[in-house]
C-alpha atoms as a PDB file:
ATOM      1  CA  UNK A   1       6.997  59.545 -30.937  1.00  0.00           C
ATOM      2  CA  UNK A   2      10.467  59.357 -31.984  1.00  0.00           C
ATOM      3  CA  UNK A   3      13.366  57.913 -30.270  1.00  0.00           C
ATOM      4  CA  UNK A   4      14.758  61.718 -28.914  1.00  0.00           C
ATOM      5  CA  UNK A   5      11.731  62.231 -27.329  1.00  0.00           C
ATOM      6  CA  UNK A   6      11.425  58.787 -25.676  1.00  0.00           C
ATOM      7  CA  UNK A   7      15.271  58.952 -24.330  1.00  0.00           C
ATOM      8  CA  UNK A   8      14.331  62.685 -23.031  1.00  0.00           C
ATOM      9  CA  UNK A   9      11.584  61.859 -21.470  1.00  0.00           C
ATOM     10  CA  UNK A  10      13.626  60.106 -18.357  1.00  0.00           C
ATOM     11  CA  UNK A  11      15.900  63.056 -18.154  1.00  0.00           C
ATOM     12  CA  UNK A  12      12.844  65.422 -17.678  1.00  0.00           C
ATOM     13  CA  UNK A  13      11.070  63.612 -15.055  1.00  0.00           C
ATOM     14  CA  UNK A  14      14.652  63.214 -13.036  1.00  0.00           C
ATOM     15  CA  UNK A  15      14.730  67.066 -13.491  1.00  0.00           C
ATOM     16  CA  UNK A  16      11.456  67.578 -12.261  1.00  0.00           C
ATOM     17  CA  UNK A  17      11.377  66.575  -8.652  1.00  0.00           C
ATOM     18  CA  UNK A  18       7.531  68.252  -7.564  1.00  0.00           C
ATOM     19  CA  UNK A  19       6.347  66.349 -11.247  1.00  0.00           C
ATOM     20  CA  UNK A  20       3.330  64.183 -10.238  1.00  0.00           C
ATOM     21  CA  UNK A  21       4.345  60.970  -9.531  1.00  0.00           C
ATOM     22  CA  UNK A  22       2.820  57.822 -11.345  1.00  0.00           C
ATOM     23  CA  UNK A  23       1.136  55.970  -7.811  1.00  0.00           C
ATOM     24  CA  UNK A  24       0.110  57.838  -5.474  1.00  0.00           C
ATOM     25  CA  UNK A  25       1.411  58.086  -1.889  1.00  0.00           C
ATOM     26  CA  UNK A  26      -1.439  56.282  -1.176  1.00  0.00           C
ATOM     27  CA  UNK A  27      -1.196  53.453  -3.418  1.00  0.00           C
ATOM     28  CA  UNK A  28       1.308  50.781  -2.524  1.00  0.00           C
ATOM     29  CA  UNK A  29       4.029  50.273  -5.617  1.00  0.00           C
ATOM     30  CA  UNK A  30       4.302  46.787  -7.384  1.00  0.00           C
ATOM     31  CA  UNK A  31       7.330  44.657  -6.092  1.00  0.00           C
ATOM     32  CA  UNK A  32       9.534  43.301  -7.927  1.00  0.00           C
ATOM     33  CA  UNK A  33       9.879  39.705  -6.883  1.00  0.00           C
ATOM     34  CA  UNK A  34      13.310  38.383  -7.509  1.00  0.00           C
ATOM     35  CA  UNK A  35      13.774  34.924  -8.586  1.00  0.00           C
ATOM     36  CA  UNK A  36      14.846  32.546  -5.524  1.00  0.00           C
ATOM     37  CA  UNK A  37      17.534  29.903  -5.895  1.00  0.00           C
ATOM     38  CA  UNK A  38      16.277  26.536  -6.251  1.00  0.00           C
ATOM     39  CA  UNK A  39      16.012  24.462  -2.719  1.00  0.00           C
ATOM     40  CA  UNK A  40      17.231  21.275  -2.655  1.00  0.00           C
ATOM     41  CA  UNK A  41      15.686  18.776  -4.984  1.00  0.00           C
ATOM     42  CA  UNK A  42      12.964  21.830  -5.336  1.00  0.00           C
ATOM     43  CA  UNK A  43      12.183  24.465  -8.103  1.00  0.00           C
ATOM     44  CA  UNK A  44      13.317  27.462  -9.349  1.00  0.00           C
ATOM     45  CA  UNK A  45      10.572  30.427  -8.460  1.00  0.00           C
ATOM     46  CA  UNK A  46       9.687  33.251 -10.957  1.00  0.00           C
ATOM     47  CA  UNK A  47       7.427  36.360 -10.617  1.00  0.00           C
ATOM     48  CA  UNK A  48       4.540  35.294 -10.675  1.00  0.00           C
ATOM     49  CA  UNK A  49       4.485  32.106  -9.423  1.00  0.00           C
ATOM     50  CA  UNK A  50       2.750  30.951  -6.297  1.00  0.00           C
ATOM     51  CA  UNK A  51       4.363  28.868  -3.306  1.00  0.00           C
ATOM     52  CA  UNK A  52       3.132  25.559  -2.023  1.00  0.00           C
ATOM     53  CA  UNK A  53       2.133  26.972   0.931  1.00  0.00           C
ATOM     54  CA  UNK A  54       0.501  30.195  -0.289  1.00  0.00           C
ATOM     55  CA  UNK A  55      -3.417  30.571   0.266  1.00  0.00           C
ATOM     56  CA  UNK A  56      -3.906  31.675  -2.971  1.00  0.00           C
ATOM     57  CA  UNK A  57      -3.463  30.127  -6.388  1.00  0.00           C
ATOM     58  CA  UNK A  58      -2.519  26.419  -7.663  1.00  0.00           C
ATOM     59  CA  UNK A  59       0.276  25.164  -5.578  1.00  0.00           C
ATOM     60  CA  UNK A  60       4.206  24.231  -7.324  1.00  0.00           C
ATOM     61  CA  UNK A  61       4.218  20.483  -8.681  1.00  0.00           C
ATOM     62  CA  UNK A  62       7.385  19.076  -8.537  1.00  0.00           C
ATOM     63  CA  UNK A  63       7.806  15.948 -10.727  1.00  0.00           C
ATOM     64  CA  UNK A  64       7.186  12.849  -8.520  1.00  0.00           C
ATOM     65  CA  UNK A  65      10.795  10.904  -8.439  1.00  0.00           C
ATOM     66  CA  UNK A  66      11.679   8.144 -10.960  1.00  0.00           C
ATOM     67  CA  UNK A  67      11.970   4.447  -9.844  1.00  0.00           C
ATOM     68  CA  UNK A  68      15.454   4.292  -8.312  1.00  0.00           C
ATOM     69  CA  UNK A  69      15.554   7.959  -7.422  1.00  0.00           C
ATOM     70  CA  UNK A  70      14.449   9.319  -3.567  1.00  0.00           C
ATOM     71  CA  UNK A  71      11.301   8.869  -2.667  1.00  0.00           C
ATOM     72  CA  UNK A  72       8.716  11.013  -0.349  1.00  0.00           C
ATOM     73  CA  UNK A  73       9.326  11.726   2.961  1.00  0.00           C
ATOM     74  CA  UNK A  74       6.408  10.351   4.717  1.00  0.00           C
ATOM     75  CA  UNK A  75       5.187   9.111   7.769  1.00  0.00           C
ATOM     76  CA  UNK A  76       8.130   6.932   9.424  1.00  0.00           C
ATOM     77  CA  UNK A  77      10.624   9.924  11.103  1.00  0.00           C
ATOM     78  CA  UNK A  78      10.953  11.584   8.259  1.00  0.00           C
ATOM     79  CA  UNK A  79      12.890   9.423   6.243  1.00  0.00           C
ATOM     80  CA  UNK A  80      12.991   8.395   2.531  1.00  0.00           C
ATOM     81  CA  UNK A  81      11.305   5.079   1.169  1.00  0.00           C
ATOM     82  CA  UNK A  82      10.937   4.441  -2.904  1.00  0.00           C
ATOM     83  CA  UNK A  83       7.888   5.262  -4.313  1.00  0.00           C
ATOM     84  CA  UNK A  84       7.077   5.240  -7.800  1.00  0.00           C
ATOM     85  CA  UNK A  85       6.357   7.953 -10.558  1.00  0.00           C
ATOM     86  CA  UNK A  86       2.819   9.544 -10.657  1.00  0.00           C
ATOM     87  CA  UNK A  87       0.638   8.593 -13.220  1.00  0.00           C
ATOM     88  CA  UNK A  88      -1.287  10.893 -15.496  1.00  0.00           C
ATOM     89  CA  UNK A  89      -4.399  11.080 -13.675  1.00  0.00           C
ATOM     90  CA  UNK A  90      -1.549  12.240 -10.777  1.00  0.00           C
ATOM     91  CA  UNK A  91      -2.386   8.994  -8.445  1.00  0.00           C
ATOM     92  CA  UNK A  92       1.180   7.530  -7.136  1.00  0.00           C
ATOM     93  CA  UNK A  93       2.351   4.309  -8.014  1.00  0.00           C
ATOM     94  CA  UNK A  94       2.917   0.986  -5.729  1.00  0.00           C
ATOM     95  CA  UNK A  95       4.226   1.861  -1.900  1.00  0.00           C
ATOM     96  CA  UNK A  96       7.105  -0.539  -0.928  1.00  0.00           C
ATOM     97  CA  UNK A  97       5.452  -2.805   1.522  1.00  0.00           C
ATOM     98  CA  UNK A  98       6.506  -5.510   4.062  1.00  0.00           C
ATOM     99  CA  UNK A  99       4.409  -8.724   4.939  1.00  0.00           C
ATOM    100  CA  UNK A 100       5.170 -10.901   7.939  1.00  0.00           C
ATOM    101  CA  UNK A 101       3.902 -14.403   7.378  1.00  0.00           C
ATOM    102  CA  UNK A 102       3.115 -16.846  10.479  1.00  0.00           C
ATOM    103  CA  UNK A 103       4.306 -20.168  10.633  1.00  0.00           C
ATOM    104  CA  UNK A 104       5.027 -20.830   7.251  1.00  0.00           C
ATOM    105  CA  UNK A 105       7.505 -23.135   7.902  1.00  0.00           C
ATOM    106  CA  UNK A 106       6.430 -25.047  10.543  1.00  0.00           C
ATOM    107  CA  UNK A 107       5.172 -28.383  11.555  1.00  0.00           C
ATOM    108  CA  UNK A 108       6.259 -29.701   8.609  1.00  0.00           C
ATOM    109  CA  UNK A 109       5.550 -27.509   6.127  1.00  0.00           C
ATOM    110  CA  UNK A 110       8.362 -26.686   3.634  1.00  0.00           C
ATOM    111  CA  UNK A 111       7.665 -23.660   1.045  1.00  0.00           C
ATOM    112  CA  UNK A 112      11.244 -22.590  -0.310  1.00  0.00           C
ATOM    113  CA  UNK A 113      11.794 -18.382  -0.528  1.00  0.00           C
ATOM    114  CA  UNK A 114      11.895 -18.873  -4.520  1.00  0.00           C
ATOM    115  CA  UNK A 115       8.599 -20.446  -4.251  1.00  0.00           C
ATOM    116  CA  UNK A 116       7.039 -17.396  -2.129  1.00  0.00           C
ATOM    117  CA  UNK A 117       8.844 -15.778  -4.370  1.00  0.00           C
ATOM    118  CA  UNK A 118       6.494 -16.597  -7.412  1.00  0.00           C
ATOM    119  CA  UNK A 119       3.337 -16.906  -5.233  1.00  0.00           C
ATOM    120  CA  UNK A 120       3.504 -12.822  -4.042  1.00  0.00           C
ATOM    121  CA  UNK A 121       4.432 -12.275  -8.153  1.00  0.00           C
ATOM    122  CA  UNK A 122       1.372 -14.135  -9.099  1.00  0.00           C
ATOM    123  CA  UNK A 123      -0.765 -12.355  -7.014  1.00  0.00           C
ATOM    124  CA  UNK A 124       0.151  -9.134  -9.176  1.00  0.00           C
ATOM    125  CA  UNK A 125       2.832  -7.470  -7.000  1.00  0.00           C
ATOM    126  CA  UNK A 126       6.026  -6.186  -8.439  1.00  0.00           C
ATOM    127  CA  UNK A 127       9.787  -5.707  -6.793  1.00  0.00           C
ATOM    128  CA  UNK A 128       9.069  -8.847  -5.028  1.00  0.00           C
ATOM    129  CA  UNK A 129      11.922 -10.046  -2.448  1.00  0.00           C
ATOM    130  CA  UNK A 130      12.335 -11.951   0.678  1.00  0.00           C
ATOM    131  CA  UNK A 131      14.559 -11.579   3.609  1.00  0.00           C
ATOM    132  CA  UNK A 132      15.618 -15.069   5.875  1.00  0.00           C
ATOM    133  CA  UNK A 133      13.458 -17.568   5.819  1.00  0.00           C
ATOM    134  CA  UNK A 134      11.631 -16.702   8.569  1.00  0.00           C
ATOM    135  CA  UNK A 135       8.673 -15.332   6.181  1.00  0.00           C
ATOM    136  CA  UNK A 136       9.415 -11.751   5.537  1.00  0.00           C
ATOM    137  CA  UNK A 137       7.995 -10.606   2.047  1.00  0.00           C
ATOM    138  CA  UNK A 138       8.841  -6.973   0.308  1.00  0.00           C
ATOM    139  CA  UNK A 139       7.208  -6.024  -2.070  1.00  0.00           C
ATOM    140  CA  UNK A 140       5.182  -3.250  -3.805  1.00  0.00           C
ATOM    141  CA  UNK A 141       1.365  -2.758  -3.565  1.00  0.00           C
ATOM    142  CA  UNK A 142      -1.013  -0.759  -5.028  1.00  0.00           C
ATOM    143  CA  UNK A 143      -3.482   1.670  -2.668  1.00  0.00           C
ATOM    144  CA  UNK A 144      -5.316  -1.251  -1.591  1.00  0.00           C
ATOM    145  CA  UNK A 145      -6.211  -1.183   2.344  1.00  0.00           C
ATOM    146  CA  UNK A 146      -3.667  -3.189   4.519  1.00  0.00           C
ATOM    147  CA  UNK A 147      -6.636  -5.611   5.430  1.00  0.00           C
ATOM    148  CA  UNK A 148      -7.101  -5.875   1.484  1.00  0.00           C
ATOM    149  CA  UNK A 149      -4.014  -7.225   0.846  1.00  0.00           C
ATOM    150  CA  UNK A 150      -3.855  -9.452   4.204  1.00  0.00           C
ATOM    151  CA  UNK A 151      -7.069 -11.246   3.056  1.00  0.00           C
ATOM    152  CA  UNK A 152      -5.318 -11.402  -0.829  1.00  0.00           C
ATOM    153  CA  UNK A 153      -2.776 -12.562   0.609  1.00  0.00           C
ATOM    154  CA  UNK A 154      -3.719 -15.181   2.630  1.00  0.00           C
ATOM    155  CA  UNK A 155      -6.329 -16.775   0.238  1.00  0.00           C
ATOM    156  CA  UNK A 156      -4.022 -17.166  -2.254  1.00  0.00           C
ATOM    157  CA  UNK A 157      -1.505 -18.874  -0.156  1.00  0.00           C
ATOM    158  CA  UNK A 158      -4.148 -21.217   1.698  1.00  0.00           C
ATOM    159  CA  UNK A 159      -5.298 -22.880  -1.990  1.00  0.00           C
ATOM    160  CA  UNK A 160      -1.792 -22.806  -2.871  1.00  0.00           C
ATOM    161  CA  UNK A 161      -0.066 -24.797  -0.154  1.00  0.00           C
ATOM    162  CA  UNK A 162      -3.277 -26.210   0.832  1.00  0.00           C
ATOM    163  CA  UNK A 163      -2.592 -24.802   5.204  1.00  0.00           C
ATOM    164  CA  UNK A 164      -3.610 -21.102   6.525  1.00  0.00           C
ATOM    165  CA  UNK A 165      -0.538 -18.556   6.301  1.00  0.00           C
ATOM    166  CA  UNK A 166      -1.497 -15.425   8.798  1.00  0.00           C
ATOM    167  CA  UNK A 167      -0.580 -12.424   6.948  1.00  0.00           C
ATOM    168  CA  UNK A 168       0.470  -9.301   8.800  1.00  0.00           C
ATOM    169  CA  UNK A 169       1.107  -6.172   6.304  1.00  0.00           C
ATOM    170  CA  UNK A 170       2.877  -2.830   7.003  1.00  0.00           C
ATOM    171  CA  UNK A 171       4.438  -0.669   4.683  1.00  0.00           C
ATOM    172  CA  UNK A 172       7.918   0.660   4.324  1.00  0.00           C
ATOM    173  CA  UNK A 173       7.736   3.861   6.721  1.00  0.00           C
ATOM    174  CA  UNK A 174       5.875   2.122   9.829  1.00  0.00           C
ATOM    175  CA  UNK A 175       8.525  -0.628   9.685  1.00  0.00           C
ATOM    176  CA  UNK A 176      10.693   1.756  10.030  1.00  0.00           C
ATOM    177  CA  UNK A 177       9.024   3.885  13.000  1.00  0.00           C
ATOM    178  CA  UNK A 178       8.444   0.362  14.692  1.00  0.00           C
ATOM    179  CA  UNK A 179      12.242  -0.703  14.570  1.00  0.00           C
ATOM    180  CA  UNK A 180      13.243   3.001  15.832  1.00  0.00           C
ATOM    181  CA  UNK A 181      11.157   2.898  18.856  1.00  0.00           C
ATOM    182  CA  UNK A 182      12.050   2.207  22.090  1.00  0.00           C
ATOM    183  CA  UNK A 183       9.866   0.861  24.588  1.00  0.00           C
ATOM    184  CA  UNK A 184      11.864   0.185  27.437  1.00  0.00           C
ATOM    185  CA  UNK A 185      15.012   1.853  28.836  1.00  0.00           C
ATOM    186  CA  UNK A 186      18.225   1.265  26.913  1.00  0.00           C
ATOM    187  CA  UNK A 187      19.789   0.106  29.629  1.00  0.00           C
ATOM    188  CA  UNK A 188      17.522  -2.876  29.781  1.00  0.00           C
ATOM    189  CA  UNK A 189      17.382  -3.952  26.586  1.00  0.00           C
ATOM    190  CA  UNK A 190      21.060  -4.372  26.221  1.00  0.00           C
ATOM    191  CA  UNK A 191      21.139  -6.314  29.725  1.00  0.00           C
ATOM    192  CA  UNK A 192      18.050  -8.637  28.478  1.00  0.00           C
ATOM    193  CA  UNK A 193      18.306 -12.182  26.590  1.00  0.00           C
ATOM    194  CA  UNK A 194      15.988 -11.092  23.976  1.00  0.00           C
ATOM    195  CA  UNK A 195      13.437  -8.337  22.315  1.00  0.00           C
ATOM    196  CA  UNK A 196      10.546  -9.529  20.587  1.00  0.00           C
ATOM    197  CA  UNK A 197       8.288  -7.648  18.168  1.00  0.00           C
ATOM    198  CA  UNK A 198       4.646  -8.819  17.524  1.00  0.00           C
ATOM    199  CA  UNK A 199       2.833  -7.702  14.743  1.00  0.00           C
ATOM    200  CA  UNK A 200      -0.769  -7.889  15.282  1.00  0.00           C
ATOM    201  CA  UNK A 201      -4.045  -8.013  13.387  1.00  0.00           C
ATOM    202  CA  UNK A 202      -5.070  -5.249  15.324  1.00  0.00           C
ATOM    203  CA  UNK A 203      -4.509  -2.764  18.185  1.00  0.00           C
ATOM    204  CA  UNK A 204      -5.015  -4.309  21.376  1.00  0.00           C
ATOM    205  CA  UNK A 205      -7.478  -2.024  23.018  1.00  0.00           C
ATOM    206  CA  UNK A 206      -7.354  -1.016  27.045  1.00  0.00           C
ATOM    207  CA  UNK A 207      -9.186  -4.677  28.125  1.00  0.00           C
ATOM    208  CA  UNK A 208      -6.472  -6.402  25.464  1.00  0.00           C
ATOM    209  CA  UNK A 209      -3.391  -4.327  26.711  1.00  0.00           C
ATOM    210  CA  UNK A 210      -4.260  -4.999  30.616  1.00  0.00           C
ATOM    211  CA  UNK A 211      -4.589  -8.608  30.017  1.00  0.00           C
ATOM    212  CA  UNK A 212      -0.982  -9.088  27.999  1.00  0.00           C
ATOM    213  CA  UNK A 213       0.402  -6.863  31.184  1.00  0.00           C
ATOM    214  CA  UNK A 214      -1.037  -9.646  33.735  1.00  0.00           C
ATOM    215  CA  UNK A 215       1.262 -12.193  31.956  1.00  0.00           C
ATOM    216  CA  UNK A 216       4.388  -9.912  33.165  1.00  0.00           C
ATOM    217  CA  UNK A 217       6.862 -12.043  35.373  1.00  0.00           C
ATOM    218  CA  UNK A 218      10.431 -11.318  36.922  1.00  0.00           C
ATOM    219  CA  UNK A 219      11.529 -12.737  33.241  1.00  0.00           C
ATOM    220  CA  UNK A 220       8.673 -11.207  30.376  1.00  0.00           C
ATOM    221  CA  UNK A 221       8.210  -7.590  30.440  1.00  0.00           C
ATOM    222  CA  UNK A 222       5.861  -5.576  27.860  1.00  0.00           C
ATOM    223  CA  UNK A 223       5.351  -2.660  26.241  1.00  0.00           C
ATOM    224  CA  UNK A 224       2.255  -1.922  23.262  1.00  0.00           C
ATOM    225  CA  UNK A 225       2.799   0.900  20.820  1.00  0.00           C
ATOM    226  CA  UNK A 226       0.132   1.007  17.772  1.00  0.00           C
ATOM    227  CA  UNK A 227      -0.425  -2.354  16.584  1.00  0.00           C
ATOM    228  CA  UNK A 228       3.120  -3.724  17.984  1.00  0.00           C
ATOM    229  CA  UNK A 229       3.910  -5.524  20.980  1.00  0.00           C
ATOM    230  CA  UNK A 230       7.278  -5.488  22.481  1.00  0.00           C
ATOM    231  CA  UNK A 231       7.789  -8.572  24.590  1.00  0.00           C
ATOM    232  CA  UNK A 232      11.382  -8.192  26.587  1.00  0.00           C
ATOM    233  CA  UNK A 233      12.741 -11.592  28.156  1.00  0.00           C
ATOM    234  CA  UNK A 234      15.642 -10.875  30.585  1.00  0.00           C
ATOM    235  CA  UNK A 235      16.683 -14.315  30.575  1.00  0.00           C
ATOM    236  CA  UNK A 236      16.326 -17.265  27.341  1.00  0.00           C
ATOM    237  CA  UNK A 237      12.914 -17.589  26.166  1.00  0.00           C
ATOM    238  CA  UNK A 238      13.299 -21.277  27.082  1.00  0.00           C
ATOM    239  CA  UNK A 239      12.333 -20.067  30.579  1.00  0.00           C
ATOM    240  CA  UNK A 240       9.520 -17.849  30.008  1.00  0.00           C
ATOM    241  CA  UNK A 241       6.129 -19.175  30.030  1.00  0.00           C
ATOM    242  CA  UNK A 242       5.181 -16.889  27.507  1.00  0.00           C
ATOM    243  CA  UNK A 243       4.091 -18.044  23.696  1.00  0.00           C
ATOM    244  CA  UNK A 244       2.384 -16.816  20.758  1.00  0.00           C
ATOM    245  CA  UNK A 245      -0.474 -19.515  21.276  1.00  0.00           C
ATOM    246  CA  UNK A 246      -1.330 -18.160  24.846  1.00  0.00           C
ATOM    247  CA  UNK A 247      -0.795 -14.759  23.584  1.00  0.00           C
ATOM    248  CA  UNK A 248      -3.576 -15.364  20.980  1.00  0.00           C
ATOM    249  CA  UNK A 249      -6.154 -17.565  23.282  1.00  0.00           C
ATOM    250  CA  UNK A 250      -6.019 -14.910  26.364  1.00  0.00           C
ATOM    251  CA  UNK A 251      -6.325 -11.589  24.657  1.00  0.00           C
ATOM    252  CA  UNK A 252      -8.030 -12.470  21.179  1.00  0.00           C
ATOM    253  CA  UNK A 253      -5.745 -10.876  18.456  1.00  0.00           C
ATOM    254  CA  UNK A 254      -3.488 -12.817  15.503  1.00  0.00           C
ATOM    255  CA  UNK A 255      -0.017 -11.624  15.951  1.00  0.00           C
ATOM    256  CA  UNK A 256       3.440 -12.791  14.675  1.00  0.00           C
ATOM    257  CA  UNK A 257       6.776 -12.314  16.799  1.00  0.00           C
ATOM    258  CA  UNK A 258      10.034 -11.314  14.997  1.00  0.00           C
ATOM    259  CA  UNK A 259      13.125 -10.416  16.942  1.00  0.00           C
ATOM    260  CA  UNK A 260      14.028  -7.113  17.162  1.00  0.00           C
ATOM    261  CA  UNK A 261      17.218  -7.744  15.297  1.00  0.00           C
ATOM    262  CA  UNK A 262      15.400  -8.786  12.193  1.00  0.00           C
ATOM    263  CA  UNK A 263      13.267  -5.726  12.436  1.00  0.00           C
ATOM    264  CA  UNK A 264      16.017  -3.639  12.826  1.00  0.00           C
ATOM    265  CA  UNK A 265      17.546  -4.963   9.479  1.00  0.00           C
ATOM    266  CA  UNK A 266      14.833  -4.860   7.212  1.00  0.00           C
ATOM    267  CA  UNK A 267      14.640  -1.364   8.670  1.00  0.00           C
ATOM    268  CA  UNK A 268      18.042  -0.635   7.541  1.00  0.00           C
ATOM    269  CA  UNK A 269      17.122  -2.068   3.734  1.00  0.00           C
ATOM    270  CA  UNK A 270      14.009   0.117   3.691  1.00  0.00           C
ATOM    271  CA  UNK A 271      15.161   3.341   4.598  1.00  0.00           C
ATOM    272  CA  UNK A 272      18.409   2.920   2.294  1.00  0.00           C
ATOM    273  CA  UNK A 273      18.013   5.665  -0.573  1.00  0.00           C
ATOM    274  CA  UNK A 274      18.556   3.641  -3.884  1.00  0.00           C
ATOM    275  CA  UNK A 275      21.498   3.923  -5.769  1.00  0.00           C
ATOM    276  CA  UNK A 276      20.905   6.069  -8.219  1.00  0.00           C
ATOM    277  CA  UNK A 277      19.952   4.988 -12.344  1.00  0.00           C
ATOM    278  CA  UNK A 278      23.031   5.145 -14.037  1.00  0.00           C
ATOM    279  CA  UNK A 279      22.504   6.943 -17.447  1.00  0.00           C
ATOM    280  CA  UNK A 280      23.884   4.973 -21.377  1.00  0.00           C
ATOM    281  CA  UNK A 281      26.302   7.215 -23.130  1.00  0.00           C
END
């Protein structure tokens, strides 16, 4: 057919208004899907393509972020925490991961923060830091189990300094939810001497959690959430009568005890977005 006919061919059909129309009344006409402007941080979509949350088809795959660039917003309020690039068989990298170490140095023991240092780097983990010296380790993990890595943990550190080291392990997103949670009116936290975080082992249970409440006095005050105690002292802690030992012997559970403060700050390190990678010219 020549190139007349095919440029007439419109024209006849516009001229023709009772001509038989290609799809029927019936028959529902294809759409033209436009193409949607990019989301933040998301992709471009095209005809054809199929949406994450559509029931049909493979989903979108975004690239998972570069080291340095904004992680996944996971469990935690939402907020972002590094995580590593995906590897080919599409499992993610380490999770940035905090450990809370109990008494290690105390009753003479000595073990320097450059020293535990080296000790979490031997064990295999990367990104290793500390924060104060009360025994706060971040670092990144692989998808071992939390009570994995406690028991790697702690082995390694008993043959290397020779004394037990209770490990308590959480990762980046539920230190976060932990510091942002309140468990007793604001108004008396900012009139009491202290607030105390305990890590435990465990969750306490309803026999656990009634016995901690019996050791409430005009001074200690407590509140459990998940596998965190919340200990407030309205007056200095030299008063109270409560300890981590008596903690431990009445209800049955490890724990360690970190002031809120310190929560708070590693908090603040953990949910600050890195700085971006700076590209070479």
């Amino acid at each position: 057919m020549g190139e007349s006919a095919r440029a007439g061919a419109p024209a006849a059909r516009a001229a023709s208004p009772d001509a038989p129309s290609a799809f029927p009344r019936h028959a529902r006409r294809p759409r033209t899907v436009p193409v949607e402007a990019p989301a933040r941080g998301g992709l471009r979509r095209r005809p054809g393509d199929h949406h994450e949350n559509d029931a049909t088809g493979p989903p979108l795959h975004r690239e998972a972020p570069r080291r340095g660039v904004r992680g996944s917003r996971e469990a935690g309020g939402g907020r972002w925490h590094r995580r590593g690039p995906r590897h080919e068989d599409g499992s993610l990298s380490p999770v940035r991961r905090v450990a809370f170490l109990r008494a290690i140095n105390v009753g003479g023991h000595t073990v320097t923060m450059e020293a535990l240092r080296r000790h979490f780097t031997a064990l295999g983990f990367a990104d290793v830091e500390t924060f104060i010296a009360s025994g706060n380790v971040l670092f990144d993990a692989g998808a071992s189990d939390r009570a994995t890595l406690e028991r790697k943990i702690e082995a390694h550190l008993h043959r290397a300094l020779g004394y037990e080291v209770a490990t308590f392990v959480r990762t980046a997103p539920e230190v976060v939810a932990v510091a942002g949670y309140q468990p007793f009116p604001a108004a008396r936290i900012r009139a009491a001497a202290a607030l105390n975080i305990g890590f435990l082992a465990e969750p306490l249970g309803a026999a656990g959690t009634r016995t901690l409440m019996g050791l409430s006095t005009d001074i200690d005050d407590f509140a459990v959430h998940g596998r965190e105690v919340y200990w407030l002292c309205a007056s200095r802690q030299s008063k109270s009568t409560f300890t981590n030992v008596r903690f431990e012997k009445l209800v049955g559970v490890r724990a360690t005890f970190r002031g809120a403060n310190t929560v708070a700050r590693l908090a603040a390190i953990l949910d600050r977005p890195p700085a971006p990678r700076r590209t070479k010219r």
